[in-house]
C-alpha atoms as a PDB file:
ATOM      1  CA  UNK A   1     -78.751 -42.438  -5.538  1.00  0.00           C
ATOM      2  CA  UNK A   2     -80.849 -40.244  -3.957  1.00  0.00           C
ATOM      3  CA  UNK A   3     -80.674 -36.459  -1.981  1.00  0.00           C
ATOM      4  CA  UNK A   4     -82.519 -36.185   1.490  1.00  0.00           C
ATOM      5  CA  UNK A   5     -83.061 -32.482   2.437  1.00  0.00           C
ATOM      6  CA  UNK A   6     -83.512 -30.833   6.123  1.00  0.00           C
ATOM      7  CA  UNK A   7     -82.694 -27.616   7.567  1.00  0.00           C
ATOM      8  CA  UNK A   8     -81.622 -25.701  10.447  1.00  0.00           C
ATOM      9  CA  UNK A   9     -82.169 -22.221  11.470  1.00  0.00           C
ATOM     10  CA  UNK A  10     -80.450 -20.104  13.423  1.00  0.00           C
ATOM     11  CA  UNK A  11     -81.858 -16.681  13.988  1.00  0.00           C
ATOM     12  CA  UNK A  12     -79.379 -15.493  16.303  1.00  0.00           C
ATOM     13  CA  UNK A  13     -76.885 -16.072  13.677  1.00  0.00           C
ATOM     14  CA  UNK A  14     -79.223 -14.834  10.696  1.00  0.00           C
ATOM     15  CA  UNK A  15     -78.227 -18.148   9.541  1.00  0.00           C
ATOM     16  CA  UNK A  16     -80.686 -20.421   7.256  1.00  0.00           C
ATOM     17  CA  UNK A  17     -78.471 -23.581   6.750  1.00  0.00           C
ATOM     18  CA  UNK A  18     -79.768 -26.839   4.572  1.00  0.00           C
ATOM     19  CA  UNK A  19     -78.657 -30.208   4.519  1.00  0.00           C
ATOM     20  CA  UNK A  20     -77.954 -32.657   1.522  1.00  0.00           C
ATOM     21  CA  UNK A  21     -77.365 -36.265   2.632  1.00  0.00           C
ATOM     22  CA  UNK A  22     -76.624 -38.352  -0.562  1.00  0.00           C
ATOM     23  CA  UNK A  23     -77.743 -42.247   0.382  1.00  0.00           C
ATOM     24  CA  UNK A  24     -78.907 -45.035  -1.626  1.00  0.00           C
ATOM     25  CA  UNK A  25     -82.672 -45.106  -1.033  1.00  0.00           C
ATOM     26  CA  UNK A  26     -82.219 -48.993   0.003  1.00  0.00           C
ATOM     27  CA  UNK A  27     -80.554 -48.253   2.771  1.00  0.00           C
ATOM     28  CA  UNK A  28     -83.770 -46.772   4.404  1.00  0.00           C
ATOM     29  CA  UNK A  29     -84.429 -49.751   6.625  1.00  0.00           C
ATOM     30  CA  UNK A  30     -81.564 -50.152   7.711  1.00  0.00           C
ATOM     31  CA  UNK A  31     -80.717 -46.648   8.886  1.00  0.00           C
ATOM     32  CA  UNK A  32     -84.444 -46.767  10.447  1.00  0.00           C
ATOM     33  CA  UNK A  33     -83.930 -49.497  12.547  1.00  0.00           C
ATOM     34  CA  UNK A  34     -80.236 -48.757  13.855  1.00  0.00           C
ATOM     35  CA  UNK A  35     -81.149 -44.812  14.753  1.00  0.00           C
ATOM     36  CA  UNK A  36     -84.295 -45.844  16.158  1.00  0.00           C
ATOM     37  CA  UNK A  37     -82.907 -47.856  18.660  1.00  0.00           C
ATOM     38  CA  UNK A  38     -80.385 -45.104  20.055  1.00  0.00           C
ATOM     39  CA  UNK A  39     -83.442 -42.727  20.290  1.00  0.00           C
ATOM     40  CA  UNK A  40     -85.504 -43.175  24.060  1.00  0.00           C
ATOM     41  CA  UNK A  41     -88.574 -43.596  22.766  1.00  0.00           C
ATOM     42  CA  UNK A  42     -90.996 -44.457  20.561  1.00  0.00           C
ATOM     43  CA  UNK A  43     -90.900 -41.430  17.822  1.00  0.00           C
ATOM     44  CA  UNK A  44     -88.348 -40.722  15.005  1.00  0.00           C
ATOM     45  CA  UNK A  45     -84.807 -39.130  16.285  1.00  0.00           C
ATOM     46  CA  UNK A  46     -84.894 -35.684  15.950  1.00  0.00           C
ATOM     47  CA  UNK A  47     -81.756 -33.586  16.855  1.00  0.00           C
ATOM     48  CA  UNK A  48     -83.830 -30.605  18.379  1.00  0.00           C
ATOM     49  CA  UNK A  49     -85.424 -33.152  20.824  1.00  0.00           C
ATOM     50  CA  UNK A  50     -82.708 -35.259  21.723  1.00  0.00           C
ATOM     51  CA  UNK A  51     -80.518 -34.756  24.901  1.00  0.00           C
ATOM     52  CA  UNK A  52     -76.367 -34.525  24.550  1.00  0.00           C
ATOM     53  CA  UNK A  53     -76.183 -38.466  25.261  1.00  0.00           C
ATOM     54  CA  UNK A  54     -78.458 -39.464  22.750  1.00  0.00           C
ATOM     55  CA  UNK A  55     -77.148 -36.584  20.233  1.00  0.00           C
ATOM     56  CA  UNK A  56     -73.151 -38.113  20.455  1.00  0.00           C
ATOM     57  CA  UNK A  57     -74.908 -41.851  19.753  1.00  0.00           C
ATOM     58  CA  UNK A  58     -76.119 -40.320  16.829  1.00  0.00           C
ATOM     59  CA  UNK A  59     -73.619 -38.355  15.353  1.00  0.00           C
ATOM     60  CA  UNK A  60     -71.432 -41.874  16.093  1.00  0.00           C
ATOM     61  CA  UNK A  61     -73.716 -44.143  13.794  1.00  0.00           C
ATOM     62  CA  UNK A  62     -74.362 -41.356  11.057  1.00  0.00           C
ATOM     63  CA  UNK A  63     -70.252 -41.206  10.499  1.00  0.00           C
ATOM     64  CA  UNK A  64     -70.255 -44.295  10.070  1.00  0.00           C
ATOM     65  CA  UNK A  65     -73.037 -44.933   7.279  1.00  0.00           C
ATOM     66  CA  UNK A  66     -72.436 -45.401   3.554  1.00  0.00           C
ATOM     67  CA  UNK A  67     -73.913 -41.595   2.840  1.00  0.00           C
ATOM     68  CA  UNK A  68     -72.063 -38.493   1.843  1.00  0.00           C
ATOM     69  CA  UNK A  69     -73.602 -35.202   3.146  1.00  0.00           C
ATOM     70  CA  UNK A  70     -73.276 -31.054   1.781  1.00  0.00           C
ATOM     71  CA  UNK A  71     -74.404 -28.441   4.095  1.00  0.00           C
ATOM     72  CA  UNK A  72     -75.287 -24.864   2.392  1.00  0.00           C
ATOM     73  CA  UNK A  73     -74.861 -22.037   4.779  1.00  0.00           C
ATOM     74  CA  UNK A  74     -77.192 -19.012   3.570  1.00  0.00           C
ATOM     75  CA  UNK A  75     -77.405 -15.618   5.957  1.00  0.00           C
ATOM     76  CA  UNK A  76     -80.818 -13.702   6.303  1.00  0.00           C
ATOM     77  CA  UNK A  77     -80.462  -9.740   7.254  1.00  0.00           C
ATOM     78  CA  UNK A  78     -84.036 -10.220   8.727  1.00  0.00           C
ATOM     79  CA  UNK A  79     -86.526 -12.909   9.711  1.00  0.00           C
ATOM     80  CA  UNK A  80     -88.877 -12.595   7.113  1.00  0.00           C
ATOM     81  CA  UNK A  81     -85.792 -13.133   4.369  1.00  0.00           C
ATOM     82  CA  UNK A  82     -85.646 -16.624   6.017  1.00  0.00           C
ATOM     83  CA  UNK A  83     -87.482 -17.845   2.673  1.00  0.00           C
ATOM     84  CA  UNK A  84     -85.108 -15.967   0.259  1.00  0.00           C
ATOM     85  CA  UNK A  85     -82.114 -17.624   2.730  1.00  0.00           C
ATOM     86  CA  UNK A  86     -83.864 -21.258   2.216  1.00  0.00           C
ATOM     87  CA  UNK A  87     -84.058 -19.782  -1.989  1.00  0.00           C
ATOM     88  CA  UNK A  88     -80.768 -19.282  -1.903  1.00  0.00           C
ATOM     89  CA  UNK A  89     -79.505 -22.176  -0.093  1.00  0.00           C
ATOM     90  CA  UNK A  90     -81.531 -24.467  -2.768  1.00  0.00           C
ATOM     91  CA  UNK A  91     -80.250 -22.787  -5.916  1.00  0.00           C
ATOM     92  CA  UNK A  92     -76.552 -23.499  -4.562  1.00  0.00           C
ATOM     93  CA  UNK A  93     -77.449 -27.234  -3.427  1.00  0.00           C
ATOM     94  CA  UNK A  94     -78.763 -27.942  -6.791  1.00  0.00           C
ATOM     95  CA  UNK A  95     -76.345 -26.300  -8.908  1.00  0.00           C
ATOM     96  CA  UNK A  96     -73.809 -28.540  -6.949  1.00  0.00           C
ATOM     97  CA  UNK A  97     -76.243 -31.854  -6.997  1.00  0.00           C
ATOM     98  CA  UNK A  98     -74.185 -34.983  -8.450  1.00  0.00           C
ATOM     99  CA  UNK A  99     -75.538 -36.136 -12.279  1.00  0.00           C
ATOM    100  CA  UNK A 100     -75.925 -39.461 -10.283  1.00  0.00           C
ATOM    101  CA  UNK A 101     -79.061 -38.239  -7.470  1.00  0.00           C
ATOM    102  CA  UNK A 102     -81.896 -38.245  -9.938  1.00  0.00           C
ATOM    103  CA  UNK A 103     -84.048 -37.253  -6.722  1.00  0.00           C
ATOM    104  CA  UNK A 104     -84.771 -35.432  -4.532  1.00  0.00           C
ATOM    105  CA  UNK A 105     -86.592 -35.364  -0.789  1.00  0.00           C
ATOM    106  CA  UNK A 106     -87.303 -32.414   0.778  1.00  0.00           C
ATOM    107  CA  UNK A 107     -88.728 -32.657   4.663  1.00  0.00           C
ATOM    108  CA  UNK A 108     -92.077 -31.398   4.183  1.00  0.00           C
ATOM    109  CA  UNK A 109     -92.859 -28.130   5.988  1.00  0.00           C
ATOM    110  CA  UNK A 110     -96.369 -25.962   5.621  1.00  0.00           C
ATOM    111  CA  UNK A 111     -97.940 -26.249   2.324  1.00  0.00           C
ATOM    112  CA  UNK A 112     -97.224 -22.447   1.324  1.00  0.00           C
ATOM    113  CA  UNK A 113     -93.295 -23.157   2.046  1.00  0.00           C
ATOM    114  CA  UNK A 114     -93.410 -26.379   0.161  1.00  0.00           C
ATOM    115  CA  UNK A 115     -95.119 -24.790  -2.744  1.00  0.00           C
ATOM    116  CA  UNK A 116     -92.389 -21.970  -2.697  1.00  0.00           C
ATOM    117  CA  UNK A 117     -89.964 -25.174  -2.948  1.00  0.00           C
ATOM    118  CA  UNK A 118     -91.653 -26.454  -5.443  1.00  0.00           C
ATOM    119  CA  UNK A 119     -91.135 -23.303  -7.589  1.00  0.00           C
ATOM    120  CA  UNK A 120     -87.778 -22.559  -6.741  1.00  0.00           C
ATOM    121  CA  UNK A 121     -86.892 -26.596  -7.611  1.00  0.00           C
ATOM    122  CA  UNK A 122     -88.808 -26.788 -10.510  1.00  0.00           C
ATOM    123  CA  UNK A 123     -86.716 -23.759 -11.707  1.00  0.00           C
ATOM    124  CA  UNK A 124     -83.615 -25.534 -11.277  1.00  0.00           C
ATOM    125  CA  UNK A 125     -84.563 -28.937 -12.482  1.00  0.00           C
ATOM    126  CA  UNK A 126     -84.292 -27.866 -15.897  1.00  0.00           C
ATOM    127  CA  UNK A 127     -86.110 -28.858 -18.908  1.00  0.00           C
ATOM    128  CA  UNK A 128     -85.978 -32.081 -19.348  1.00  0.00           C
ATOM    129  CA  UNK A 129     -85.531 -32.516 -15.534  1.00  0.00           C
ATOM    130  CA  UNK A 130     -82.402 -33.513 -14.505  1.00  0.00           C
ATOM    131  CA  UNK A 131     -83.602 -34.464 -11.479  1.00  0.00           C
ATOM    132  CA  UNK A 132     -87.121 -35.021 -10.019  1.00  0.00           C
ATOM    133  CA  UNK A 133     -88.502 -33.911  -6.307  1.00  0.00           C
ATOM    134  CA  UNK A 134     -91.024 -34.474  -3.957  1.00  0.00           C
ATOM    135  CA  UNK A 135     -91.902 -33.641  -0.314  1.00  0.00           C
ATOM    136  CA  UNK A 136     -92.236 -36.333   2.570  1.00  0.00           C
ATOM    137  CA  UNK A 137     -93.334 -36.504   6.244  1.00  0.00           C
ATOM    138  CA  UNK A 138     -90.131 -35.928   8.181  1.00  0.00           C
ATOM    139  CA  UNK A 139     -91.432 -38.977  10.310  1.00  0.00           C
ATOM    140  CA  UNK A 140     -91.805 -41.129   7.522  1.00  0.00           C
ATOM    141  CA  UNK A 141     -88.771 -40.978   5.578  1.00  0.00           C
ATOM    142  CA  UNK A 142     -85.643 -42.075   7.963  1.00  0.00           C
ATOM    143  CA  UNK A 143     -82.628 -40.654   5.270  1.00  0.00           C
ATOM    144  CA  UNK A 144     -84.302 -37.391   6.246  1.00  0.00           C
ATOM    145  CA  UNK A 145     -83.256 -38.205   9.570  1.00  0.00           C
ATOM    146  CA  UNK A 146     -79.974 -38.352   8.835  1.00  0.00           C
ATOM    147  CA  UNK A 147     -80.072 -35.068   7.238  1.00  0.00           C
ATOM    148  CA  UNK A 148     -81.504 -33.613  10.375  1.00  0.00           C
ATOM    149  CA  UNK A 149     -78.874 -35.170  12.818  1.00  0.00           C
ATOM    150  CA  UNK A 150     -76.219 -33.457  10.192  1.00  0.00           C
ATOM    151  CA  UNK A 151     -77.502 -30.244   9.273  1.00  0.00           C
ATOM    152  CA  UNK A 152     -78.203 -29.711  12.395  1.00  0.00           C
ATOM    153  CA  UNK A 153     -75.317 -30.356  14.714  1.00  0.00           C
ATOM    154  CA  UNK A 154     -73.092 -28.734  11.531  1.00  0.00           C
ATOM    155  CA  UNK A 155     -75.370 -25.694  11.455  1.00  0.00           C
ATOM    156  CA  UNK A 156     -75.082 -25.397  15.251  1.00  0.00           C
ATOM    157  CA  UNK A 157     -71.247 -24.899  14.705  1.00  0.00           C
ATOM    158  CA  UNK A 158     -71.074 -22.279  11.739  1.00  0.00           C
ATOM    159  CA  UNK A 159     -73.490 -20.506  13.797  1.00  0.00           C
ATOM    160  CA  UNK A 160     -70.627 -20.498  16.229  1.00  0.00           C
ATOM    161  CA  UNK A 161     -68.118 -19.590  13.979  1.00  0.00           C
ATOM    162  CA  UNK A 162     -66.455 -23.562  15.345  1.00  0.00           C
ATOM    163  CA  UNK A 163     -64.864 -26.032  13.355  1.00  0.00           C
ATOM    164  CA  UNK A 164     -67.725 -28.513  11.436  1.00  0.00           C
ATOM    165  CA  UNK A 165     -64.724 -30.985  11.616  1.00  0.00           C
ATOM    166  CA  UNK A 166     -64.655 -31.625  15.435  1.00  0.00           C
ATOM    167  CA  UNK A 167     -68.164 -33.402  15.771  1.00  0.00           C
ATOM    168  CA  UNK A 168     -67.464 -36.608  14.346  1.00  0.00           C
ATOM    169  CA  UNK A 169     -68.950 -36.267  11.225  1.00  0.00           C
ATOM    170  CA  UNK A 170     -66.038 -35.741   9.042  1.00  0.00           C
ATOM    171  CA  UNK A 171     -66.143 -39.239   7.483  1.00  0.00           C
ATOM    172  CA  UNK A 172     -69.647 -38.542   5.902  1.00  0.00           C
ATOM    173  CA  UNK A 173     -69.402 -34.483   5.043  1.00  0.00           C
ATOM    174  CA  UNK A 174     -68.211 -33.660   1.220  1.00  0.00           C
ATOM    175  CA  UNK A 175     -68.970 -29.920   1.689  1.00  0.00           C
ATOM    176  CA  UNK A 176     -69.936 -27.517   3.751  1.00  0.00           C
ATOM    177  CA  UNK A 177     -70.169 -23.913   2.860  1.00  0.00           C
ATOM    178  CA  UNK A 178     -71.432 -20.642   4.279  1.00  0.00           C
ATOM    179  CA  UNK A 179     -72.223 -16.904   2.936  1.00  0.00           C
ATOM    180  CA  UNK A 180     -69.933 -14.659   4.642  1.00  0.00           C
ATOM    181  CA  UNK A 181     -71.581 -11.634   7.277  1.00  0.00           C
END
């Protein structure tokens, strides 16, 4: 088993949420080809680009996959604590991580905020590793879509204040927790 990791931002909210979706690496295929062929077009789904239609077909075919998902809710007073949000967020994913994911994907991002990944992972790893990590293109790697299509339409609703339960997803989300204001 494997951990796929996206986030979501809301700075609005002051929220910095990230996304753990726990998937057997050989199911990549598999989930490539069925959300692929809800998505209009030719690139990978992505939940910011996607209109509500397309969004509910997703959120119908990601319940129903053999992942589990955690969603880490971390608040930022101002935007340039995003990073120490996105620290924090990591830290609490990890400590959390299953003995069973001996990986970890993170959706790359600019090479200065994967190298601050890097560091703050590396930290937490431990010595020897208990688990190893890596960064991939978003486009490449389709469990990072699912973490996408889940962070992001849970994020969306602790940024609300809603409940995470009424979108559908309730089949595939373990946890999902949030700092207090």
């Amino acid at each position: 088993m494997a951990g796929y990791i996206d986030e979501s931002i809301h700075t609005g909210a002051r929220l910095y949420v990230i996304g753990l979706v726990l998937a057997d690496p050989g199911i990549a295929d598999d989930v490539r080809r069925q959300l692929s062929a809800l998505v209009p077009s030719a690139r990978p789904p992505h939940w910011a680009m996607e209109d509500e239609p397309t969004r509910a077909a997703l959120i119908k075919e990601v319940g129903a996959m053999p992942v589990k998902a955690h969603v880490y809710g971390c608040r930022f007073e101002r935007p340039k604590r995003k990073e120490a949000a996105r620290a924090r967020a990591l830290t609490w994913l990890a400590q959390d991580l299953p003995r069973q994911a001996r990986e970890v994907v993170v959706a790359e991002r600019e090479e200065s905020q994967d190298r601050h990944d890097r560091k703050v992972l590396g930290g937490l790893a431990g010595r020897p590793a208990r688990f190893a990590y890596r960064h991939a293109p978003f486009a490449k790697e389709p469990l990072l879509w699912l973490a996408d299509i889940i962070v992001s339409s849970t994020a969306k609703l602790l940024a609300l204040d809603e409940d995470v339960t009424s979108r559908g997803l309730d089949a595939v989300l373990e946890y999902v927790g949030c700092e207090p204001e």
